[in-house]
Every structure is written in structure tokens, then in C-alpha cells.
C-alpha atoms as a PDB file:
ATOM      1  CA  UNK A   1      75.850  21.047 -31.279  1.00  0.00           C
ATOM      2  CA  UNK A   2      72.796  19.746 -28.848  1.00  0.00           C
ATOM      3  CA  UNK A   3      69.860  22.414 -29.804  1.00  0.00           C
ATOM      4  CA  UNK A   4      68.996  23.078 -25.998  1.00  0.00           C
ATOM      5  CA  UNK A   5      72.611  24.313 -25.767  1.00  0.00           C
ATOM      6  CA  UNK A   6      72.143  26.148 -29.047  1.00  0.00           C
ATOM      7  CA  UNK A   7      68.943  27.875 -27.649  1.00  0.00           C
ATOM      8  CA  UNK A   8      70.640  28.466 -24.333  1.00  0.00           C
ATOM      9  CA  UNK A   9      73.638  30.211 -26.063  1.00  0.00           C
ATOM     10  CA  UNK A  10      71.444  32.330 -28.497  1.00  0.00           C
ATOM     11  CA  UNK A  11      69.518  33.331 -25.378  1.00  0.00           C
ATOM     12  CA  UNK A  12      72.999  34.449 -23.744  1.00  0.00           C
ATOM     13  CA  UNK A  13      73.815  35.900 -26.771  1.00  0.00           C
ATOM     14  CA  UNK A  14      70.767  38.074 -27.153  1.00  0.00           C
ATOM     15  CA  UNK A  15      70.888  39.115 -23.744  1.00  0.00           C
ATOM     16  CA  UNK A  16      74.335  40.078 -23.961  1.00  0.00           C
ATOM     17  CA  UNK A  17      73.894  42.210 -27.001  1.00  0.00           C
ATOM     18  CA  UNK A  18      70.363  44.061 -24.903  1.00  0.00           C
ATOM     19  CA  UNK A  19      72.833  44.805 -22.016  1.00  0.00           C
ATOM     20  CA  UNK A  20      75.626  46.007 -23.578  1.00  0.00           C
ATOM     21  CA  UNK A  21      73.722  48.237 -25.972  1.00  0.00           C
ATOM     22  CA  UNK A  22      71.407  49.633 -22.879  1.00  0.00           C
ATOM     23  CA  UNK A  23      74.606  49.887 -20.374  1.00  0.00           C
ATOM     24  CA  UNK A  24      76.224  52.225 -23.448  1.00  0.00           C
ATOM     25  CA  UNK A  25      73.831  54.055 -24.463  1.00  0.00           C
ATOM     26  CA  UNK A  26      72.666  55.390 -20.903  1.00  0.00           C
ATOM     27  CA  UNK A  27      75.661  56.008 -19.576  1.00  0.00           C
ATOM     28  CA  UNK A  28      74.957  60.130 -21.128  1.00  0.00           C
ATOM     29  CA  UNK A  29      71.944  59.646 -18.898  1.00  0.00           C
ATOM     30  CA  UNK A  30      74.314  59.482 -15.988  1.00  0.00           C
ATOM     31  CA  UNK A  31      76.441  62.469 -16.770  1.00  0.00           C
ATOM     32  CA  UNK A  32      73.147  64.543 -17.739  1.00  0.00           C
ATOM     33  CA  UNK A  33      69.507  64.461 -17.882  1.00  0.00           C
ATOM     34  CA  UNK A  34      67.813  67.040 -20.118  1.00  0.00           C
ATOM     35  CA  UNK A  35      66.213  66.521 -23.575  1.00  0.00           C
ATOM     36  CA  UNK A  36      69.163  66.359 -25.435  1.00  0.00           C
ATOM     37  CA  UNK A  37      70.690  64.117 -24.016  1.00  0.00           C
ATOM     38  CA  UNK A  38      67.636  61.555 -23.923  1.00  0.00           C
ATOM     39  CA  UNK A  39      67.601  62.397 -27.927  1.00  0.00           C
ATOM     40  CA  UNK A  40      71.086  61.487 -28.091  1.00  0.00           C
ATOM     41  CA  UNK A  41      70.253  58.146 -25.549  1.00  0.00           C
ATOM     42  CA  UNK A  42      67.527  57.193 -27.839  1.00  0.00           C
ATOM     43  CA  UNK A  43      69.409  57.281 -31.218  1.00  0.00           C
ATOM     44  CA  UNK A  44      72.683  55.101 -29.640  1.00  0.00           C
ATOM     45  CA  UNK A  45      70.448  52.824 -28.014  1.00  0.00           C
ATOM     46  CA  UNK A  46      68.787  52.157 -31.427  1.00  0.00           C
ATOM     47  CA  UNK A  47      71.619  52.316 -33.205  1.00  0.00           C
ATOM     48  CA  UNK A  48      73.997  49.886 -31.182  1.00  0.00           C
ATOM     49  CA  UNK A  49      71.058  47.356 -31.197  1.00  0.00           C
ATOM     50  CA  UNK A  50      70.527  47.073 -34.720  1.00  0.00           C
ATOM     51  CA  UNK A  51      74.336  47.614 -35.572  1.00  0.00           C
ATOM     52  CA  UNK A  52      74.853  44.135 -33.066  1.00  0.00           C
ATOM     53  CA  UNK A  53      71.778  42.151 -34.219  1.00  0.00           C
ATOM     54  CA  UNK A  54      72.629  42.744 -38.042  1.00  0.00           C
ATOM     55  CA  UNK A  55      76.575  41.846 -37.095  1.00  0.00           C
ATOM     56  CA  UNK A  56      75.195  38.853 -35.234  1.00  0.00           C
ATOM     57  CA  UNK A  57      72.542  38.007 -37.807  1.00  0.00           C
ATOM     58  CA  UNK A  58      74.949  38.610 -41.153  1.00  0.00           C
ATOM     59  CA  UNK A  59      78.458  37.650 -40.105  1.00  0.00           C
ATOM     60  CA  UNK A  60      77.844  34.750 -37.308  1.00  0.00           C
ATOM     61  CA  UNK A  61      73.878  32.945 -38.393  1.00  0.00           C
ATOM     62  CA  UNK A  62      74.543  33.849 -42.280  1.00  0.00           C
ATOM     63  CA  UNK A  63      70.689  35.298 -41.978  1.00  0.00           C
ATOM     64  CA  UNK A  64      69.321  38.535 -42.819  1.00  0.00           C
ATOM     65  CA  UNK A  65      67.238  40.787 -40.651  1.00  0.00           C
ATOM     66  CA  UNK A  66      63.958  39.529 -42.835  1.00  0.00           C
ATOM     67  CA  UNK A  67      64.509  36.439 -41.065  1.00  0.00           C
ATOM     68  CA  UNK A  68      64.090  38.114 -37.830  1.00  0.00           C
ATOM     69  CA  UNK A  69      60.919  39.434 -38.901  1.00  0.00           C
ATOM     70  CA  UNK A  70      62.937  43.049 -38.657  1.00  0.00           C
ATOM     71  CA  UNK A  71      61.308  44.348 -41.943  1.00  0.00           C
ATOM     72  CA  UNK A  72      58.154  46.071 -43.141  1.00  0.00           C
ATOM     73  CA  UNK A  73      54.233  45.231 -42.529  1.00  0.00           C
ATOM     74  CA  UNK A  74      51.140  46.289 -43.850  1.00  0.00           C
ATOM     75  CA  UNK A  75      48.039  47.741 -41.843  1.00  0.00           C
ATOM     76  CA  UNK A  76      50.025  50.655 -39.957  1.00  0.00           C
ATOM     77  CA  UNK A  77      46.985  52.319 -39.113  1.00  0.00           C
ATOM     78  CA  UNK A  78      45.397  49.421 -37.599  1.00  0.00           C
ATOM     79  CA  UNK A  79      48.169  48.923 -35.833  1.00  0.00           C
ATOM     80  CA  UNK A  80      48.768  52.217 -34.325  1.00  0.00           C
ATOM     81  CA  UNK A  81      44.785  52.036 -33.314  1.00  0.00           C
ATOM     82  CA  UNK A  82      45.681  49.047 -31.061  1.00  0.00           C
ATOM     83  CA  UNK A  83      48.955  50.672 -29.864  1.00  0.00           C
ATOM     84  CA  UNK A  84      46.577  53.900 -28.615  1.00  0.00           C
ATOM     85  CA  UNK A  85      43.675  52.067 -27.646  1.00  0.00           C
ATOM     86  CA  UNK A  86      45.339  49.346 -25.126  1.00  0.00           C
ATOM     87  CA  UNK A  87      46.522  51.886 -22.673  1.00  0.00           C
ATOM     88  CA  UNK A  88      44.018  54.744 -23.149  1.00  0.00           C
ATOM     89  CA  UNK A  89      40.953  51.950 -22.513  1.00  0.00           C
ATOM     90  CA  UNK A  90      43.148  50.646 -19.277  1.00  0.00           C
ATOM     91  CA  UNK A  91      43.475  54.041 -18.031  1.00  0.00           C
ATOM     92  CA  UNK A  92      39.936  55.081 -18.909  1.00  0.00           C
ATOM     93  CA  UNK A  93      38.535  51.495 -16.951  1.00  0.00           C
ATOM     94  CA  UNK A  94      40.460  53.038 -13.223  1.00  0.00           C
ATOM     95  CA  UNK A  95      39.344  56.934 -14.209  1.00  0.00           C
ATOM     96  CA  UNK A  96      35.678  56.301 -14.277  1.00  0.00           C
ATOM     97  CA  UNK A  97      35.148  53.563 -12.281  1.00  0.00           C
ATOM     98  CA  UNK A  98      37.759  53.906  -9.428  1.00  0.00           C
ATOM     99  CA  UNK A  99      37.291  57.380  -8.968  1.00  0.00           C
ATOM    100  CA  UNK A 100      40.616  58.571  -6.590  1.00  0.00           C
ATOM    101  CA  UNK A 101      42.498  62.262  -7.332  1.00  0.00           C
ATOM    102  CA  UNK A 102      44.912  63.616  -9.728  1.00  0.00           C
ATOM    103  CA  UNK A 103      48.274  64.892  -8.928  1.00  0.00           C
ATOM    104  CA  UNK A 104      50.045  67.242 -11.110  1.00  0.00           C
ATOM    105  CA  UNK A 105      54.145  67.510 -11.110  1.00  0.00           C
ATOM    106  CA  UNK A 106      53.933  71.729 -10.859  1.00  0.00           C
ATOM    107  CA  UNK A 107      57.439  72.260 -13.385  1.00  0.00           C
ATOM    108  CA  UNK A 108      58.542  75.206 -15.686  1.00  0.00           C
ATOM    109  CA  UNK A 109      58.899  74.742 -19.105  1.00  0.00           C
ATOM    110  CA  UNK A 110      61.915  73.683 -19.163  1.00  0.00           C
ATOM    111  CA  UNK A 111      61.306  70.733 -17.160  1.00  0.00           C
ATOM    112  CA  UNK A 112      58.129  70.201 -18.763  1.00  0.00           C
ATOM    113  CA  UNK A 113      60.064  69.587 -22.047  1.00  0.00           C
ATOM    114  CA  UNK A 114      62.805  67.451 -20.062  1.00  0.00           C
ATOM    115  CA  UNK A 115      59.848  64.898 -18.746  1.00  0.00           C
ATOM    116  CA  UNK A 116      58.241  65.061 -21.996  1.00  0.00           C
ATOM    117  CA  UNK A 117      61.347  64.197 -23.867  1.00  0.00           C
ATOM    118  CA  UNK A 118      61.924  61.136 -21.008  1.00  0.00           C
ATOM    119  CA  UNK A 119      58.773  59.723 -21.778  1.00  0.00           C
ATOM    120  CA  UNK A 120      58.375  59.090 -25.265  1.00  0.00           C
ATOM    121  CA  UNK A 121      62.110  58.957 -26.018  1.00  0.00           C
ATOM    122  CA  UNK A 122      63.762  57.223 -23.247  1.00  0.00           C
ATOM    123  CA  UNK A 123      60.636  55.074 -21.592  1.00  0.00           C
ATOM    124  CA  UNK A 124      58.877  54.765 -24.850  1.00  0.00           C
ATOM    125  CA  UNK A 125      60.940  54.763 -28.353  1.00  0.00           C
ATOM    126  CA  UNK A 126      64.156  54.228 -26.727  1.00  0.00           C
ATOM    127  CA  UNK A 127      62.824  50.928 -24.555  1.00  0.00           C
ATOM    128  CA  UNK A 128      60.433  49.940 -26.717  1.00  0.00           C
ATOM    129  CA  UNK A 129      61.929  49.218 -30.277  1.00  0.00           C
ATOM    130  CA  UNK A 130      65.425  47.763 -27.874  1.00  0.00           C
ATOM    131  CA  UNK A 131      63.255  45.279 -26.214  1.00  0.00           C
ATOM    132  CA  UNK A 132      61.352  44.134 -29.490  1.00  0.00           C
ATOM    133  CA  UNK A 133      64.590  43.881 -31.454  1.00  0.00           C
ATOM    134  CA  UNK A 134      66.624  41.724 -28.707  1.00  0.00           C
ATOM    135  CA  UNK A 135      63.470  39.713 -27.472  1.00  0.00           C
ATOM    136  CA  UNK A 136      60.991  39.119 -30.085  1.00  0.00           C
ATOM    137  CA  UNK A 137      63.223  39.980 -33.271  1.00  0.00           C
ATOM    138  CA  UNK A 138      66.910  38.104 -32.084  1.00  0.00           C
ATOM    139  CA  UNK A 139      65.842  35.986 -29.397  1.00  0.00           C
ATOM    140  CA  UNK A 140      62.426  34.587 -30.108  1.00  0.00           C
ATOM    141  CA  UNK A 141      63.460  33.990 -33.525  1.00  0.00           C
ATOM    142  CA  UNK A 142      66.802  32.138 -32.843  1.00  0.00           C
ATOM    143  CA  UNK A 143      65.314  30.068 -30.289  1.00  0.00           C
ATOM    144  CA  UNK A 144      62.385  28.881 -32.619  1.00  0.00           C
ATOM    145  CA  UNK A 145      64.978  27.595 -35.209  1.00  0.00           C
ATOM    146  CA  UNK A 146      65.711  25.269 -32.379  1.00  0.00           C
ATOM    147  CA  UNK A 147      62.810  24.073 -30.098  1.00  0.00           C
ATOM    148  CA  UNK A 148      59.593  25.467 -32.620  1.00  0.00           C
ATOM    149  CA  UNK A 149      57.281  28.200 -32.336  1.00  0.00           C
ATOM    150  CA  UNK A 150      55.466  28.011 -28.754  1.00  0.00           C
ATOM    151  CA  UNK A 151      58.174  26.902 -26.997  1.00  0.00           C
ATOM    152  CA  UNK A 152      60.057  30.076 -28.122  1.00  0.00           C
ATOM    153  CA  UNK A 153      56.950  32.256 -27.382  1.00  0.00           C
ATOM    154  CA  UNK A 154      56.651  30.988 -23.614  1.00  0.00           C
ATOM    155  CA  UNK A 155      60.447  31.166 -22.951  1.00  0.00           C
ATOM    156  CA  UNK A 156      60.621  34.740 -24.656  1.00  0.00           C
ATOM    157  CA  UNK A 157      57.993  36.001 -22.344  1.00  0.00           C
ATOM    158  CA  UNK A 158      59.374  34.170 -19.141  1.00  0.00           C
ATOM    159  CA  UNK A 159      63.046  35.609 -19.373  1.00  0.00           C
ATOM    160  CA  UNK A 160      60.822  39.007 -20.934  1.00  0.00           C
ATOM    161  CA  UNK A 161      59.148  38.981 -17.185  1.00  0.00           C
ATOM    162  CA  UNK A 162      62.322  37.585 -15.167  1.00  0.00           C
ATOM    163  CA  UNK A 163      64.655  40.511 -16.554  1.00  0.00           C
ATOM    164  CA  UNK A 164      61.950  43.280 -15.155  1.00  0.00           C
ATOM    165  CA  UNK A 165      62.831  42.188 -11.666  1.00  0.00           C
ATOM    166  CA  UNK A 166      65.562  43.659 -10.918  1.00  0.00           C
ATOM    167  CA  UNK A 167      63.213  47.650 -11.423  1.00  0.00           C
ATOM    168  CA  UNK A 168      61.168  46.265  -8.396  1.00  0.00           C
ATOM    169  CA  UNK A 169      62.179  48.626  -4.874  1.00  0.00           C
ATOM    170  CA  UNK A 170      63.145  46.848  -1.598  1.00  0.00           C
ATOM    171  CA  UNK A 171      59.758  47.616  -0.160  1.00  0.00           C
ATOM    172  CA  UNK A 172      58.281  45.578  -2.661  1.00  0.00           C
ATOM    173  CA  UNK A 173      56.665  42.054  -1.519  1.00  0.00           C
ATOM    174  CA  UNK A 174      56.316  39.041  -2.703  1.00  0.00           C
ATOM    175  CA  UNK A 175      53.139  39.420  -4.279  1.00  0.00           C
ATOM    176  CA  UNK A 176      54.160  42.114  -6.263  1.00  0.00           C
ATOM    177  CA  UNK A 177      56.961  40.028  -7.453  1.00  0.00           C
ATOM    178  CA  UNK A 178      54.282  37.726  -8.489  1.00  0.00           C
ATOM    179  CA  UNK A 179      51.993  39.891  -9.808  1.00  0.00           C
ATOM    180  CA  UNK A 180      55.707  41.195 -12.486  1.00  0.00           C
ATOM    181  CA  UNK A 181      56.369  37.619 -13.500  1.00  0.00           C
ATOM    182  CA  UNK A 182      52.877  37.207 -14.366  1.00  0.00           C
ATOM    183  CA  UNK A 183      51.847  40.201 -16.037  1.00  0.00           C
ATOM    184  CA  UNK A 184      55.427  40.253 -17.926  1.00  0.00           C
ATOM    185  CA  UNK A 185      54.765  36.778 -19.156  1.00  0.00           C
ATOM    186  CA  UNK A 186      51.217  37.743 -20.559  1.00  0.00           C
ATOM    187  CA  UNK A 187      52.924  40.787 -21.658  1.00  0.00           C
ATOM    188  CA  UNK A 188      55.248  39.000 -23.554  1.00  0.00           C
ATOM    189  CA  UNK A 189      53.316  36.787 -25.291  1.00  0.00           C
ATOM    190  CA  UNK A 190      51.052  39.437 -26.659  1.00  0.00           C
ATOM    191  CA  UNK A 191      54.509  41.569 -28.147  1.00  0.00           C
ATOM    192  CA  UNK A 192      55.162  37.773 -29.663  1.00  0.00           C
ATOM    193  CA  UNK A 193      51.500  36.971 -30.802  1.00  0.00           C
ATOM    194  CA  UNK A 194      51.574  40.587 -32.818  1.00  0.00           C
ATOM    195  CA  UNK A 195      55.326  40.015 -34.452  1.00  0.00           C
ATOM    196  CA  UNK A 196      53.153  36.622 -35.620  1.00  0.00           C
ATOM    197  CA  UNK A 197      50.006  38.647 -36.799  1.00  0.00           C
ATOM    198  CA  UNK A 198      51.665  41.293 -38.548  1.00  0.00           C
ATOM    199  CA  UNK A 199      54.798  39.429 -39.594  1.00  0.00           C
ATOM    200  CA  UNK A 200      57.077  41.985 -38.698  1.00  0.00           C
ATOM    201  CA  UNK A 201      58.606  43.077 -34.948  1.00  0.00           C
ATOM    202  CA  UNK A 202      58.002  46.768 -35.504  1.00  0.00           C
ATOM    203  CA  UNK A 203      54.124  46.575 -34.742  1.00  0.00           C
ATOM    204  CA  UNK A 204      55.038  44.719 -31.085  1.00  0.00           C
ATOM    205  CA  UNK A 205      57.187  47.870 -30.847  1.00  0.00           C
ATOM    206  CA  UNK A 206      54.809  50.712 -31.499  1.00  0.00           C
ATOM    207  CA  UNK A 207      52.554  49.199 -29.736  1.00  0.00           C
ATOM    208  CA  UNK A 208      55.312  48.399 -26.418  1.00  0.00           C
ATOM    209  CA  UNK A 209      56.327  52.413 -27.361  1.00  0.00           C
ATOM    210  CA  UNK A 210      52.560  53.360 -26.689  1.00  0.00           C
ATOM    211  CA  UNK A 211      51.984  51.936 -23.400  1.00  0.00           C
ATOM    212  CA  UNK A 212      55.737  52.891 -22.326  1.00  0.00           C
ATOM    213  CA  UNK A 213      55.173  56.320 -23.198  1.00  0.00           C
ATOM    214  CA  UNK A 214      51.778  57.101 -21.890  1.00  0.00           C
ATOM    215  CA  UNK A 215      51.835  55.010 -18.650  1.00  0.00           C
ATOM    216  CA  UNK A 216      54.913  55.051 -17.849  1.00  0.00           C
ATOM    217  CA  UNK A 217      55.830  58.860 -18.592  1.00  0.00           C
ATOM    218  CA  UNK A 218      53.059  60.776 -18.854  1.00  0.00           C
ATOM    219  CA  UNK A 219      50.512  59.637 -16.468  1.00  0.00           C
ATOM    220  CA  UNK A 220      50.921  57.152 -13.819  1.00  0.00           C
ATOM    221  CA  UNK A 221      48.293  55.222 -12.329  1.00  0.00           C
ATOM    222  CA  UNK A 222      49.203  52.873  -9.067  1.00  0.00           C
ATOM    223  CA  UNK A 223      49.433  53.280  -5.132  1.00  0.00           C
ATOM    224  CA  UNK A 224      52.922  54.773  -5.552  1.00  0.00           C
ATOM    225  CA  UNK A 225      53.746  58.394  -6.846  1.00  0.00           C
ATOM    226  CA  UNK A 226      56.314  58.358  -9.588  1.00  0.00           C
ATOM    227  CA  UNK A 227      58.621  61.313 -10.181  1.00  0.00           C
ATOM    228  CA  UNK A 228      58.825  61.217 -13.700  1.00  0.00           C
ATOM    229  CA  UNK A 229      55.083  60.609 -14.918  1.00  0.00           C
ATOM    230  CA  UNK A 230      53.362  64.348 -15.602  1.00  0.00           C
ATOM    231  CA  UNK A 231      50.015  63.306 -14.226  1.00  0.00           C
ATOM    232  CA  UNK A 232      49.354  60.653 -11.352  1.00  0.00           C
ATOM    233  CA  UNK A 233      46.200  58.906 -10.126  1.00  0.00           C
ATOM    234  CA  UNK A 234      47.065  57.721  -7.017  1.00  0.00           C
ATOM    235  CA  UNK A 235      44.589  54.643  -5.895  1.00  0.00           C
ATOM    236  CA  UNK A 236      43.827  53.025  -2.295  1.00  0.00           C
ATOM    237  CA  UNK A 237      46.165  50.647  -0.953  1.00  0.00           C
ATOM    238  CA  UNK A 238      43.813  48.015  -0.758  1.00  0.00           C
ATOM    239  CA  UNK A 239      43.070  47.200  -3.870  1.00  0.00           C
ATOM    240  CA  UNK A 240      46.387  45.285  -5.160  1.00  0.00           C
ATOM    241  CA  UNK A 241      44.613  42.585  -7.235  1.00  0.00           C
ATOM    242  CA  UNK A 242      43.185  45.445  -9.510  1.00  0.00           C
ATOM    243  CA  UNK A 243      45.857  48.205  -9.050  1.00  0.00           C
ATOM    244  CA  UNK A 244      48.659  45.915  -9.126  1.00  0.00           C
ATOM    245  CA  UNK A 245      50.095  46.857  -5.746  1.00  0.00           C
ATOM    246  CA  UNK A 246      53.576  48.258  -5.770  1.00  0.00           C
ATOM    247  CA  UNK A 247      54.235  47.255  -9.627  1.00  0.00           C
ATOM    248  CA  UNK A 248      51.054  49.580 -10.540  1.00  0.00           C
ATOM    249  CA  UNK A 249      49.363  49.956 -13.745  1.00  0.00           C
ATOM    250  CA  UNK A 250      51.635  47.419 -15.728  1.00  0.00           C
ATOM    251  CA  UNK A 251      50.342  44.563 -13.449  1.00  0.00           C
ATOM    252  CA  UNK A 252      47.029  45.645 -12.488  1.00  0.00           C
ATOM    253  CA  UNK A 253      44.127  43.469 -13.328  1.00  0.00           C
ATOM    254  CA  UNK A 254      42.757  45.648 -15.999  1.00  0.00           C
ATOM    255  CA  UNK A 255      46.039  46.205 -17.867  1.00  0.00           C
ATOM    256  CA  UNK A 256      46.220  42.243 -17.814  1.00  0.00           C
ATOM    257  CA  UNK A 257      42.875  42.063 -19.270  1.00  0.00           C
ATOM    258  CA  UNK A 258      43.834  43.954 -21.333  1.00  0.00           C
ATOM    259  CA  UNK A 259      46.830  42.178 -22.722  1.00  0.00           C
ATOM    260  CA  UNK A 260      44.658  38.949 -22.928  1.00  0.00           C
ATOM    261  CA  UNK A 261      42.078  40.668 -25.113  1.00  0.00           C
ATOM    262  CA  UNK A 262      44.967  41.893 -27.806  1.00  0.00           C
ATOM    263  CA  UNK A 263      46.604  38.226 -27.617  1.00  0.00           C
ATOM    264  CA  UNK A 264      43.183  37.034 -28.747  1.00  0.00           C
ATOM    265  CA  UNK A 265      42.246  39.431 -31.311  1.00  0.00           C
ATOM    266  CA  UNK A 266      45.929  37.784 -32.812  1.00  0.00           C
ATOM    267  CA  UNK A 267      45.446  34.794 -32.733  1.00  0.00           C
ATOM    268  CA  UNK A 268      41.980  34.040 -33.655  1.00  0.00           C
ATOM    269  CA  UNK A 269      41.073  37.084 -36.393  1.00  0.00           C
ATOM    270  CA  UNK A 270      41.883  36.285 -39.477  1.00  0.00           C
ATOM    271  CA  UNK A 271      44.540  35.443 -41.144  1.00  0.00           C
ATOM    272  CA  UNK A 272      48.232  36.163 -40.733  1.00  0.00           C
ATOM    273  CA  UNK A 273      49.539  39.052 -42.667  1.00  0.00           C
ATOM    274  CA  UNK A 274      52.344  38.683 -45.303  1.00  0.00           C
ATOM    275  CA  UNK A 275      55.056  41.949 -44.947  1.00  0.00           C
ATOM    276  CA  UNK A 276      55.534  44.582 -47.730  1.00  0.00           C
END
């Protein structure tokens, strides 16, 4: 079989697999929405995507997850420093120098634990270790086999960026389209860059489980209020280039900064690490 059909068909094949484990696993989410049920989200959506990838990877490519770079690494502190540091530095950059006003979500404590439990389980572990697995562990991985290493990279991170479209609101604008595609293709390169560092996708996942979790649950920073972050920092309108406009913190120019710093650190410090 022609490899650029191969690729295309293990791309089709990986996104299959992500929709059809996200599309089953939520559907609890639509009969209810408290913290058990985003527990019970979290463990099918983690459990359907590594029961498909391991029946795709065992009984169709003859591989094993190992050659997915689904395994163990070394250096889990450092790791979990860089997962911490990323979005705690972004959000520290608009708190002291783009001074604007916190908002609060006033909730009892019931509610408290429901949001809590929808941002680190749903937005962060849930989303997180799915979109690693399917994109940088099944996809990336299969598609390098065919076309090599950067090719894979800059396609991962392109149909990475491309799939977040369909989140964006009708008031969105074009540049805010823009500013997704670009920040989910540096985005996605830096989740790749790290699976290449560390030699194992679970690092790209704490780290994507970090910034999920604290900017997209517990405190959100943008020109928009969200109704599920705890905390947000609402900023001026007319700052999109830096805010990131209607996408927010995700594509604001710090965050992308951000992104570019990590995908250096990977690339040019030291060497690449062997897994356990």
C-alpha cells in the first residue's frame, strides 16, 4: 500500500478511536453532572482509549504499546516541575503586569466539589492523557513509520489545532480562529517535542493535565467569563494579541511564549532520555 494512504488511514484510524472513546465516555456527562459522574467519565474515557489503542496496536500493527512510546520514563519530578511551572509563570506574567479584577463563582460546597472534580478530572486527567494517547502515542507514532519524524510532528500538531475548532462560539472571528490554529500547532509540537525528550507520552500528558486543569478549570484568564473556572481574571477587550481574544489564555501571547520556551528547553538540553 502507497505510505501517504497508509498515513492518511492511520490518521482516520486514530481519530476514529479519540471520537468514539470521547462520544462514550461523556455521554454520563449528559444524563448528570456531579463528581461522580465526572469520576466515572474519567475512568471510561481512559479506559476505552487504551483498551482501542492496545487492540489496534496488538491485533492489527503486531506492535506493542512500547512502540508507541506508552511506557515508563525517568525524571518524574522534573517533569512535574515543568507541568506546574508553564501555566503558573503564564498566569503570574497577566496577574502582575496586566493588573484587571478577580471574579469569584460564589457556590456551596457541594458545587464547589462538583467544579473541582470537572477540572482536574474531566478538563485535566480525563482530556489530557486521551489526547496524548490518540495524538502523540497512536497517531504521531504511526504516521512516523511512514513519512519520518518531523513530518509526523507538524501534521500531529496541525490536525492537534484543526480538531479544537469546532469549541470556538459563533461570536468568535476570524482572528481568533487564527490565533487556535496557531497556538494549537505550537501547542502540539511542544506535547510531541516532550514524548521525544522523555521517551515516553505520559510526560506530554501531565504536563497537557496541568495546564487543562489549572487554566481551564480553576482559574480563567481571557476577555470572556467562563462558567466552570473557580476564579476569573477578566482582561480589556483590546488587547487580543496578548490575551488571545475570544480563545483566551490558551492563545494569548504569553501562553505561546510560553510553549516556545518548553519546545526549546527539548530540543536543545541535553540529551534524550532512555525509559525505565
Amino acid at each position: 500500500m502507497n505510505r501517504n494512504i497508509k498515513t492518511c488511514l492511520y490518521i482516520l484510524i486514530g481519530l476514529s478511536g479519540f471520537l468514539v472513546s470521547s462520544i462514550l465516555s461523556s455521554i454520563i456527562l449528559i444524563i448528570n453532572q456531579t463528581f461522580i459522574s465526572y469520576v466515572v467519565q474519567m475512568v471510561l474515557s481512559i479506559f476505552l482509549t487504551i483498551f482501542l489503542i492496545k487492540l489496534l496496536v496488538q491485533k492489527i500493527h503486531h506492535l506493542e504499546l512500547f512502540d508507541l512510546k506508552i511506557c515508563r520514563f525517568n525524571n518524574i519530578f522534573l517533569w512535574f516541575l515543568y507541568a506546574i511551572l508553564l501555566p503558573i509563570l503564564v498566569i503570574a506574567f497577566f496577574i502582575f503586569i496586566i493588573p484587571r479584577h478577580f471574579q469569584y463563582s460564589e457556590v456551596n460546597t457541594f458545587q464547589l466539589f462538583d467544579k473541582i472534580g470537572l477540572a482536574i478530572l474531566c478538563i485535566g486527567i480525563s482530556t489530557g492523557i486521551t489526547e496524548e494517547l490518540w495524538f502523540r502515542g497512536y497517531i504521531m507514532r504511526m504516521v512516523e513509520k511512514n513519512i519520518g519524524k518531523k513530518l509526523s510532528i507538524i501534521i500531529t500538531a496541525v490536525i492537534f489545532s484543526i480538531l479544537h475548532i469546532p469549541n470556538i462560539k459563533i461570536e468568535y472571528n476570524l482572528f481568533d480562529i487564527f490565533l487556535l490554529v496557531i497556538s494549537g500547532i505550537i501547542v502540539g509540537v511542544m506535547f510531541a517535542l516532550i514524548v521525544y525528550k522523555s521517551n515516553s507520552v505520559w510526560p506530554a500528558a501531565i504536563v497537557h493535565i496541568s495546564w487543562n486543569a489549572i487554566t481551564g478549570g480553576i482559574i480563567n484568564i481571557g476577555i470572556n467569563e467562563s462558567e466552570v473556572a473557580l476564579f476569573n481574571y477578566i482582561l480589556e477587550k483590546d488587547l487580543n494579541i496578548i490575551t488571545g481574544g475570544n480563545i483566551g489564555l490558551d492563545a494569548s501571547l504569553p501562553a505561546m511564549v510560553g510553549y516556545i520556551i518548553v519546545i526549546i528547553i527539548c530540543k536543545y538540553n541535553g540529551v534524550r532520555q532512555t525509559s525505565a
